[in-house]
Protein backbone atom coordinates (compact mmCIF):
# COMPACT_ATOMS: atom_id res chain seq x y z
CA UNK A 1 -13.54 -3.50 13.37
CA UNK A 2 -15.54 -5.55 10.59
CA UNK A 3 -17.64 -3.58 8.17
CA UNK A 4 -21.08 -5.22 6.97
CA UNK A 5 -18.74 -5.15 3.11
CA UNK A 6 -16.39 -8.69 5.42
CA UNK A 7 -13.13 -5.81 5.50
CA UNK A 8 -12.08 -5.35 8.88
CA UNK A 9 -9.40 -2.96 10.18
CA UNK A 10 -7.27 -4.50 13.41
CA UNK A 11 -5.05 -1.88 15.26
CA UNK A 12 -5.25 1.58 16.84
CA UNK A 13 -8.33 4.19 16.64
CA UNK A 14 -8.33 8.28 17.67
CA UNK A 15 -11.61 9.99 17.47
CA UNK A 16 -13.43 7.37 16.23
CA UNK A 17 -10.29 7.14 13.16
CA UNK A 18 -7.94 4.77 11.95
CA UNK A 19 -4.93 6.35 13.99
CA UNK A 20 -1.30 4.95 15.22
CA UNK A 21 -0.28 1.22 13.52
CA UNK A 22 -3.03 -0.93 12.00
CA UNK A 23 -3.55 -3.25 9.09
CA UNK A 24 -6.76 -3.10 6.71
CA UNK A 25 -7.69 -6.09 5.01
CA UNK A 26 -9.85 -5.41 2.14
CA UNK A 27 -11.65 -8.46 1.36
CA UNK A 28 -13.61 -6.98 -1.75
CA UNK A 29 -10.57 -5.88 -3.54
CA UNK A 30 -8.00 -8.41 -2.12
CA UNK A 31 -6.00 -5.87 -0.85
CA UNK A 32 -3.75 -5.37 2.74
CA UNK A 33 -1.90 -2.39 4.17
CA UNK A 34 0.18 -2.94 7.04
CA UNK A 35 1.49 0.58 8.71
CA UNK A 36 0.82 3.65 9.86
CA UNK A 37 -2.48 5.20 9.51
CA UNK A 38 -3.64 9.37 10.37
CA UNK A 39 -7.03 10.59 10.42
CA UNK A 40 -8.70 6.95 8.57
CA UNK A 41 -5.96 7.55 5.75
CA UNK A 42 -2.95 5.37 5.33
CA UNK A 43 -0.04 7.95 6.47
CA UNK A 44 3.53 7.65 7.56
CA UNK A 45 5.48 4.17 6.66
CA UNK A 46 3.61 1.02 5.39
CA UNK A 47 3.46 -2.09 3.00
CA UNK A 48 0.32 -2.02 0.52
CA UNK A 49 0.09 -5.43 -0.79
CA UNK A 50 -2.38 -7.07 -3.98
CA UNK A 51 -2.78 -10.20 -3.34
CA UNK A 52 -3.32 -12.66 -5.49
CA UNK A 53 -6.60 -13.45 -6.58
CA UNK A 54 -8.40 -16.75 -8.40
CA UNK A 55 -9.27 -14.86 -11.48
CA UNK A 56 -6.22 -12.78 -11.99
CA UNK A 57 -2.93 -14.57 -10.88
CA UNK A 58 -0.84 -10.60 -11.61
CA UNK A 59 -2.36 -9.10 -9.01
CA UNK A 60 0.80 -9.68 -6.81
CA UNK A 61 2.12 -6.17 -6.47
CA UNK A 62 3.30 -4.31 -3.62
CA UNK A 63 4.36 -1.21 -2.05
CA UNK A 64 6.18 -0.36 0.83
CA UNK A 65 7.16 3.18 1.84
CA UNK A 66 5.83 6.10 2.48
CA UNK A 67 1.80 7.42 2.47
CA UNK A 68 0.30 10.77 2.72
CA UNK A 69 -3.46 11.22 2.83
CA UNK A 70 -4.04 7.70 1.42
CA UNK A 71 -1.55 8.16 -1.29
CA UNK A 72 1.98 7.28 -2.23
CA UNK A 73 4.35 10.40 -1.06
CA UNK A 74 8.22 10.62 -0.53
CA UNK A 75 10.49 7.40 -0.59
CA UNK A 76 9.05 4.48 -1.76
CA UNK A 77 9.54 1.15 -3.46
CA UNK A 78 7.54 -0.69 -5.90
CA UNK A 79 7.47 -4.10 -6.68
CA UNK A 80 5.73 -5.44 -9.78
CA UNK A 81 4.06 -8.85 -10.55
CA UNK A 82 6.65 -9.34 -13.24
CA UNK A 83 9.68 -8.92 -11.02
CA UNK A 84 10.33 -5.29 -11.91
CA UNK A 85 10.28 -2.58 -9.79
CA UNK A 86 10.66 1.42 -9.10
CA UNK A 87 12.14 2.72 -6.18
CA UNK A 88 12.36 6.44 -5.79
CA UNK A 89 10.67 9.39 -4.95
CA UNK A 90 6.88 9.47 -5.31
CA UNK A 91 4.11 12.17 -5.01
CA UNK A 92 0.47 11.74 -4.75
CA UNK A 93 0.69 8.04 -6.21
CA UNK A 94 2.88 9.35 -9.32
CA UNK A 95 6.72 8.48 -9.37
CA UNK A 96 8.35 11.98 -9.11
CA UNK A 97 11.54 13.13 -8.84
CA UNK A 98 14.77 10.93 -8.57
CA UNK A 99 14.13 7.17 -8.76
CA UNK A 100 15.47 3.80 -10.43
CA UNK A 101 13.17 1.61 -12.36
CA UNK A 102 14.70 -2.14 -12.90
CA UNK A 103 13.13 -4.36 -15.52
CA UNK A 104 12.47 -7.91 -14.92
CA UNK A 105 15.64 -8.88 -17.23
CA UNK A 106 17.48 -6.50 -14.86
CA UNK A 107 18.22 -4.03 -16.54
């Protein structure tokens, strides 16, 4: 599917919905999520991914775990631009809970 916006959504539909495994490219926002989707919201396991754009060479991050009505909920890992990262618990797109944050040094 190819909105009139250039995004387009290649994978599996119910009802008329995003449903099943599917990956969005959003071409306005120079985004991609690979995964599973529920009801047009990213749900279940997936990778969310910034790309890189020409303007803004940090937008590089990614996600990959798990989604609940579009947001980041349960295990999850995040990788930063700057080569940190969090991985841990997460609930509605907030870290929560237990988790481990390592800094770029490493630390």
């Amino acid at each position: 599917m190819t909105y009139t916006s250039g995004n387009f959504y290649e994978g599996s539909w119910a009802l008329n919905k995003r449903s099943g495994e599917g990956t969005m490219h959003w071409l306005t926002s120079n985004e991609k999520y690979t995964g599973n989707w529920e009801d047009n919201f990213q749900s279940g396991f997936g990778t969310h991914i910034w790309l890189e754009s020409a303007d803004n060479k940090l937008l590089r991050n990614r996600y990959v775990g798990n989604w609940r009505l579009g947001l980041r909920n349960g295990h999850g890992t995040f990788y930063y631009s700057n080569g940190s990262k969090y991985d841990g618990e997460w609930t509605d797109n907030l870290k929560n809970g237990h988790g481990v944050f390592t800094f770029e040094d490493g630390t």
